[in-house]
C-alpha atoms as a PDB file:
ATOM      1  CA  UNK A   1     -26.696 -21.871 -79.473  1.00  0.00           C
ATOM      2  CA  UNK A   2     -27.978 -25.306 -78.290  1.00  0.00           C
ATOM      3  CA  UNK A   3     -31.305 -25.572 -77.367  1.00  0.00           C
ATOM      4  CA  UNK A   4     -31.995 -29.242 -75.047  1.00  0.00           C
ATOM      5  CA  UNK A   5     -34.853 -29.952 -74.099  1.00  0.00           C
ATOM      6  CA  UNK A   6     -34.882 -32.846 -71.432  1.00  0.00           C
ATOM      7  CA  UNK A   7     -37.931 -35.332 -71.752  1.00  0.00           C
ATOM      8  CA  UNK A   8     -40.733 -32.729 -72.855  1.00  0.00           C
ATOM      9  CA  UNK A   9     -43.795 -33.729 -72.304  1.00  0.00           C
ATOM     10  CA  UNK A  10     -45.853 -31.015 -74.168  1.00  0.00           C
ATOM     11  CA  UNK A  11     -46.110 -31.146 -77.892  1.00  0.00           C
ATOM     12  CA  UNK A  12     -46.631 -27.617 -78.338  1.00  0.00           C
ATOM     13  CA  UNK A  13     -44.436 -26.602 -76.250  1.00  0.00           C
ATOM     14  CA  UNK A  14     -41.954 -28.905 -78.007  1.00  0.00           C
ATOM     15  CA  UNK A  15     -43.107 -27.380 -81.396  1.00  0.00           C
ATOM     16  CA  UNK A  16     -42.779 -23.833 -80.400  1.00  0.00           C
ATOM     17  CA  UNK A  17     -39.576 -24.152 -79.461  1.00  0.00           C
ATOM     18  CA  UNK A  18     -38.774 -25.627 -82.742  1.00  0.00           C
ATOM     19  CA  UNK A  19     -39.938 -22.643 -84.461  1.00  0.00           C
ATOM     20  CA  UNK A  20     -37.956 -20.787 -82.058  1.00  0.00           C
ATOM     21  CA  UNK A  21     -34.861 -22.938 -83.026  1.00  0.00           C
ATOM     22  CA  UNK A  22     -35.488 -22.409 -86.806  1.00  0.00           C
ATOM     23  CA  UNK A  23     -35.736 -18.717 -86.640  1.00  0.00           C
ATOM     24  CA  UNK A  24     -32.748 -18.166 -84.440  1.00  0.00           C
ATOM     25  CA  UNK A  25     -30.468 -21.138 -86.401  1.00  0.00           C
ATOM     26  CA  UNK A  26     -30.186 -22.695 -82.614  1.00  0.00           C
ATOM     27  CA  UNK A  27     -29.945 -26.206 -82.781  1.00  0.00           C
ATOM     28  CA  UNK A  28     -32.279 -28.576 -80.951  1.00  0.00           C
ATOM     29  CA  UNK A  29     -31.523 -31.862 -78.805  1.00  0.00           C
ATOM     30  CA  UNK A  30     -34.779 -33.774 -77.480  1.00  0.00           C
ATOM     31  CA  UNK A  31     -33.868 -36.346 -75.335  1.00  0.00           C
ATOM     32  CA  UNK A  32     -36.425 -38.802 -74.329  1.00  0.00           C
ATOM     33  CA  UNK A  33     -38.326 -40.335 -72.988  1.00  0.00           C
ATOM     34  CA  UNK A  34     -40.635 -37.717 -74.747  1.00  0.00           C
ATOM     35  CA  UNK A  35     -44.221 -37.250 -73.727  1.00  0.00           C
ATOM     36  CA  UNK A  36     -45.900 -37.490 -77.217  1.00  0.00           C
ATOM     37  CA  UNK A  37     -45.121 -39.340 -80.674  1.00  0.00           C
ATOM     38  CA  UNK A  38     -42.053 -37.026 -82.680  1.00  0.00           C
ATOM     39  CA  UNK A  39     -45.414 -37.846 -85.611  1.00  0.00           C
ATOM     40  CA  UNK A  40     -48.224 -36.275 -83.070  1.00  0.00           C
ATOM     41  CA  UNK A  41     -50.009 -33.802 -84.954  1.00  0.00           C
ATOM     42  CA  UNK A  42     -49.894 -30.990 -82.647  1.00  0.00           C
ATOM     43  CA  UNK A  43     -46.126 -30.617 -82.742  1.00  0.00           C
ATOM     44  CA  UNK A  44     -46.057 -30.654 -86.236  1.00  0.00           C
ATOM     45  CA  UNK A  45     -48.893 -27.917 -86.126  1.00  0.00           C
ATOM     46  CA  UNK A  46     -47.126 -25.670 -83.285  1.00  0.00           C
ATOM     47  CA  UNK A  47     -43.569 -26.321 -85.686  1.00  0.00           C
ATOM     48  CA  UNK A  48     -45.338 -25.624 -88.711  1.00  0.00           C
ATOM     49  CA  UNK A  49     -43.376 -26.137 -91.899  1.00  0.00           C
ATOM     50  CA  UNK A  50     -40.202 -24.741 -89.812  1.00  0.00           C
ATOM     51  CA  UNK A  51     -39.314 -28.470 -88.596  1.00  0.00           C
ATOM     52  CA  UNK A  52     -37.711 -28.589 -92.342  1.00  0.00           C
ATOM     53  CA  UNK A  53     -35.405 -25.774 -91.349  1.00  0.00           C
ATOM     54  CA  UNK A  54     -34.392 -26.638 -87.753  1.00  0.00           C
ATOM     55  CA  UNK A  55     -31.094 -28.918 -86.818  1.00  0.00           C
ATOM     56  CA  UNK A  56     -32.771 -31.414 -84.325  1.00  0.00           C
ATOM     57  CA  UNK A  57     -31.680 -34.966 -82.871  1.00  0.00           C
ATOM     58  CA  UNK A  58     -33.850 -37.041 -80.749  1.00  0.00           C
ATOM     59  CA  UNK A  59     -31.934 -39.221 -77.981  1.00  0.00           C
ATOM     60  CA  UNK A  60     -33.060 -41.857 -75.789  1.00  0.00           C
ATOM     61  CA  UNK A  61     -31.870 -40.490 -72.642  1.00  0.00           C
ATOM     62  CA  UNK A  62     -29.859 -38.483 -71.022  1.00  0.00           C
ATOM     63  CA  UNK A  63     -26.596 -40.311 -70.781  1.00  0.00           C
ATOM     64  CA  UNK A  64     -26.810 -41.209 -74.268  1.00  0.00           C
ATOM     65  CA  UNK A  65     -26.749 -37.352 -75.238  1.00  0.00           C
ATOM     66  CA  UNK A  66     -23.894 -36.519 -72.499  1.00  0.00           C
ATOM     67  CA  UNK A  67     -21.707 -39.217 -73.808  1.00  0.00           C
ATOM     68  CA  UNK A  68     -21.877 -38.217 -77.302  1.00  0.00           C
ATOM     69  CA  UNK A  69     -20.441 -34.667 -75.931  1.00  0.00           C
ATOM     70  CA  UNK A  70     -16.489 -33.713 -75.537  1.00  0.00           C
ATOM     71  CA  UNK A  71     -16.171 -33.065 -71.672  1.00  0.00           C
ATOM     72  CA  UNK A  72     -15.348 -29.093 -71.981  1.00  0.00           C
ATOM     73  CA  UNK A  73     -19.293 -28.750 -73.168  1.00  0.00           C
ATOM     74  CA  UNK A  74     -20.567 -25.759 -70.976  1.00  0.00           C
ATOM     75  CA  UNK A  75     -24.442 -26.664 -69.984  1.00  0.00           C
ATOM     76  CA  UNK A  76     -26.626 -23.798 -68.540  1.00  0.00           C
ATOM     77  CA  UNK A  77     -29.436 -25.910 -66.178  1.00  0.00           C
ATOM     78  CA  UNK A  78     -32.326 -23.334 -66.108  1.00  0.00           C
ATOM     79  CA  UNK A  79     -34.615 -24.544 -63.490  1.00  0.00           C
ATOM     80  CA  UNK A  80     -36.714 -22.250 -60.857  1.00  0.00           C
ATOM     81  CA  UNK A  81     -35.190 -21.757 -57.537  1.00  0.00           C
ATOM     82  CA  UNK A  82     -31.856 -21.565 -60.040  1.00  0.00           C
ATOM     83  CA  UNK A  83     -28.399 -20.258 -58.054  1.00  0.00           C
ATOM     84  CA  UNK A  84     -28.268 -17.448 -60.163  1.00  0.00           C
ATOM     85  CA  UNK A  85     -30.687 -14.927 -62.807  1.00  0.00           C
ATOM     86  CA  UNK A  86     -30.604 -16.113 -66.503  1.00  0.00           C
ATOM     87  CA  UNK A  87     -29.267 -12.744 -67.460  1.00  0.00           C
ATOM     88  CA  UNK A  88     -26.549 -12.014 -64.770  1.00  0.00           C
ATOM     89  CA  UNK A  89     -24.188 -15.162 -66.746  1.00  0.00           C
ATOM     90  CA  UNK A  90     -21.982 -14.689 -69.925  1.00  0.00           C
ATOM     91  CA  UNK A  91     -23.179 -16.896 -72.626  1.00  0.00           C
ATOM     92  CA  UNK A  92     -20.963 -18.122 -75.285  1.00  0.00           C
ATOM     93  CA  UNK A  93     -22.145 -19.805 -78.662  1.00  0.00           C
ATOM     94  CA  UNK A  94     -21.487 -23.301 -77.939  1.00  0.00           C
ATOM     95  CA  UNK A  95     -23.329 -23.160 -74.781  1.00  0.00           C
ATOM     96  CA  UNK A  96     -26.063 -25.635 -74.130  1.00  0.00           C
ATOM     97  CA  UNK A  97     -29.535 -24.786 -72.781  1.00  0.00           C
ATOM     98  CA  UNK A  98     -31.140 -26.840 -70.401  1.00  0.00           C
ATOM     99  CA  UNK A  99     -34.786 -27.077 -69.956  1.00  0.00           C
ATOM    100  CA  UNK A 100     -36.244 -29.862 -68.399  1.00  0.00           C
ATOM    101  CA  UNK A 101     -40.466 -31.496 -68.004  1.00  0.00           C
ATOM    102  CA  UNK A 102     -43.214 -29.088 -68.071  1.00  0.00           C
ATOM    103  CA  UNK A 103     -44.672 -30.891 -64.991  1.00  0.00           C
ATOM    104  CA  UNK A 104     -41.022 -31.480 -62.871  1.00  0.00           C
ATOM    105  CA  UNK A 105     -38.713 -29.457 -64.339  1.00  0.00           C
ATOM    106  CA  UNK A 106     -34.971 -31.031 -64.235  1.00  0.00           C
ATOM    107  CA  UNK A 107     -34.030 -33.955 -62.160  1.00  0.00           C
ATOM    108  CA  UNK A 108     -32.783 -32.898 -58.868  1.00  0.00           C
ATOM    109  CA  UNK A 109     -29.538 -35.284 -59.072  1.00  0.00           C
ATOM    110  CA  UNK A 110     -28.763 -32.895 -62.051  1.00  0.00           C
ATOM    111  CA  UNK A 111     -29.568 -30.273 -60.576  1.00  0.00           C
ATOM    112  CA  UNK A 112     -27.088 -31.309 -57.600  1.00  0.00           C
ATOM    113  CA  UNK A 113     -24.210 -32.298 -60.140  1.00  0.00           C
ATOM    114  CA  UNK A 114     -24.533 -28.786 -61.539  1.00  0.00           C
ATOM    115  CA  UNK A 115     -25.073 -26.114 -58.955  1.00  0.00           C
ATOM    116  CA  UNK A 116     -22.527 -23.528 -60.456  1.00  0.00           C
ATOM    117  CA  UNK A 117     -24.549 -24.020 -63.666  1.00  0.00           C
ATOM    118  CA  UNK A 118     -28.123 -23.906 -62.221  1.00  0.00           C
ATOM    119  CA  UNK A 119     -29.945 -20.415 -63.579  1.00  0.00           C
ATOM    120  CA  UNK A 120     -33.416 -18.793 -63.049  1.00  0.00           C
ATOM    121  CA  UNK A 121     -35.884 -16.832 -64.499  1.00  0.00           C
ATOM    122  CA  UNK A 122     -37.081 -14.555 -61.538  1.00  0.00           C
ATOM    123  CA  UNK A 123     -40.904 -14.689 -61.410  1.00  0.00           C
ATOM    124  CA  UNK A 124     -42.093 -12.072 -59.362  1.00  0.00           C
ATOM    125  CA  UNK A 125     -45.369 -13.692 -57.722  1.00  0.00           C
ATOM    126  CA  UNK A 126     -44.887 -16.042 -55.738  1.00  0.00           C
ATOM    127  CA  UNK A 127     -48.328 -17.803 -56.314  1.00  0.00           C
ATOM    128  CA  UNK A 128     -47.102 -18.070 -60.028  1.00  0.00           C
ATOM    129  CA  UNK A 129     -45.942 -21.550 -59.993  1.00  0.00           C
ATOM    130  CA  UNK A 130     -43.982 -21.667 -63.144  1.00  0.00           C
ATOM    131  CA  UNK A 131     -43.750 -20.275 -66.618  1.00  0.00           C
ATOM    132  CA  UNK A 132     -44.450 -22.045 -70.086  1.00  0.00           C
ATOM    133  CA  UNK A 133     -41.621 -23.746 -71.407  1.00  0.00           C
ATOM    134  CA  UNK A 134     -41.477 -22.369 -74.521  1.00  0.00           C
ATOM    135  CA  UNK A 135     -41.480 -18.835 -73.225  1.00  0.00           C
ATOM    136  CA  UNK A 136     -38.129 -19.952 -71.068  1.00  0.00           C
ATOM    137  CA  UNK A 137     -36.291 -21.237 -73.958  1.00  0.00           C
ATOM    138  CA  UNK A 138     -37.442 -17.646 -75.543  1.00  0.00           C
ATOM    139  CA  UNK A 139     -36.283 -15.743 -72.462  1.00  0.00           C
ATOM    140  CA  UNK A 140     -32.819 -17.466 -71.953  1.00  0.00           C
ATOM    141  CA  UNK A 141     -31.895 -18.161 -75.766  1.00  0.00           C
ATOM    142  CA  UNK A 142     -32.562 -14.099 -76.574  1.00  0.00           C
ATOM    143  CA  UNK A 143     -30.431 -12.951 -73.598  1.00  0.00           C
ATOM    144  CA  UNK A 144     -27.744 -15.454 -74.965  1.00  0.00           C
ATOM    145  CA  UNK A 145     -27.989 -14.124 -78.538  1.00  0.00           C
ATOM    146  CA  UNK A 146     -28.110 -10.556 -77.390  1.00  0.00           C
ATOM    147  CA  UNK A 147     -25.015 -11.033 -75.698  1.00  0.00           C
ATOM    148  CA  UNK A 148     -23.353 -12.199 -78.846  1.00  0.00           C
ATOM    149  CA  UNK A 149     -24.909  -9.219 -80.978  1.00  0.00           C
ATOM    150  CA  UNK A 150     -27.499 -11.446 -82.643  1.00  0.00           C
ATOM    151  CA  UNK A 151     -24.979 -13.104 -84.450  1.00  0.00           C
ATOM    152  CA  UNK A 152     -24.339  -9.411 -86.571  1.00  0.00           C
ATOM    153  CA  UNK A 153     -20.746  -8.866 -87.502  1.00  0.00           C
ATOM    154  CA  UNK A 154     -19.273  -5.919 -84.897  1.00  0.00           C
ATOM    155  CA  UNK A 155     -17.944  -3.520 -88.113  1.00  0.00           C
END
């Protein structure tokens, strides 16, 4: 799986979900302009020593990332208010995983370009105005790899 994370602002976050990446072989995309320094001290502590085992790129921006892409990529735009629940789509292993700001979430022109591909994670109070972003990529990326059997061979 492919893990993007779209102009995090968080470093722990950011770090967490490298961890995350390491431990489930996912790679990770971080595509700026990034809220933090990729040398601030609090990723590196919320990453630990996994940052050695994940595959990560940083990109400028956004078009920079979706140019270097063949156009038959499949993105997955998980964002709240989303068309449709995280777990009610069939993943495949090339898929991409879209996670935009902690404080925005992903731009709405994106959003717009992609509404077939928009998903949600279904909070159910409505006071609750968002999850942490880490826990997302942990929600979505599981479901993905469960559908694929964890990556086990099907003997």
């Amino acid at each position: 799986m492919k893990i993007v994370l779209l102009e995090p602002e968080i470093p722990p976050n950011t770090g967490n979900v490298a961890r995350l990446c390491a431990a489930t072989h996912s790679v990770l995309h971080l595509i700026g302009p990034l809220g933090f320094r990729l040398d601030d001290s609090q990723l590196k502590r919320a990453g630990m020593d996994y940052w050695e085992q994940v595959d990560w790129t940083f990109w400028e921006n956004w078009p920079a990332f979706a140019e270097s892409l063949s156009a038959d990529v499949r993105f997955w735009f998980v964002e709240q208010g989303g068309g449709r629940r995280y777990d009610s789509v069939e993943f495949g292993p090339e898929d991409y995983l879209v996670f935009g700001r902690e404080s925005t979430g992903l731009p709405k022109a994106l959003l717009a370009e992609n509404p077939e591909r928009c998903l949600e994670i279904p909070v159910q109070n409505p006071k609750a105005r968002s999850l942490n972003l880490s826990n997302c990529v942990a929600l979505v990326l599981y479901e993905a790899l469960r559908q694929q059997g964890f990556g086990e061979d099907s003997d």
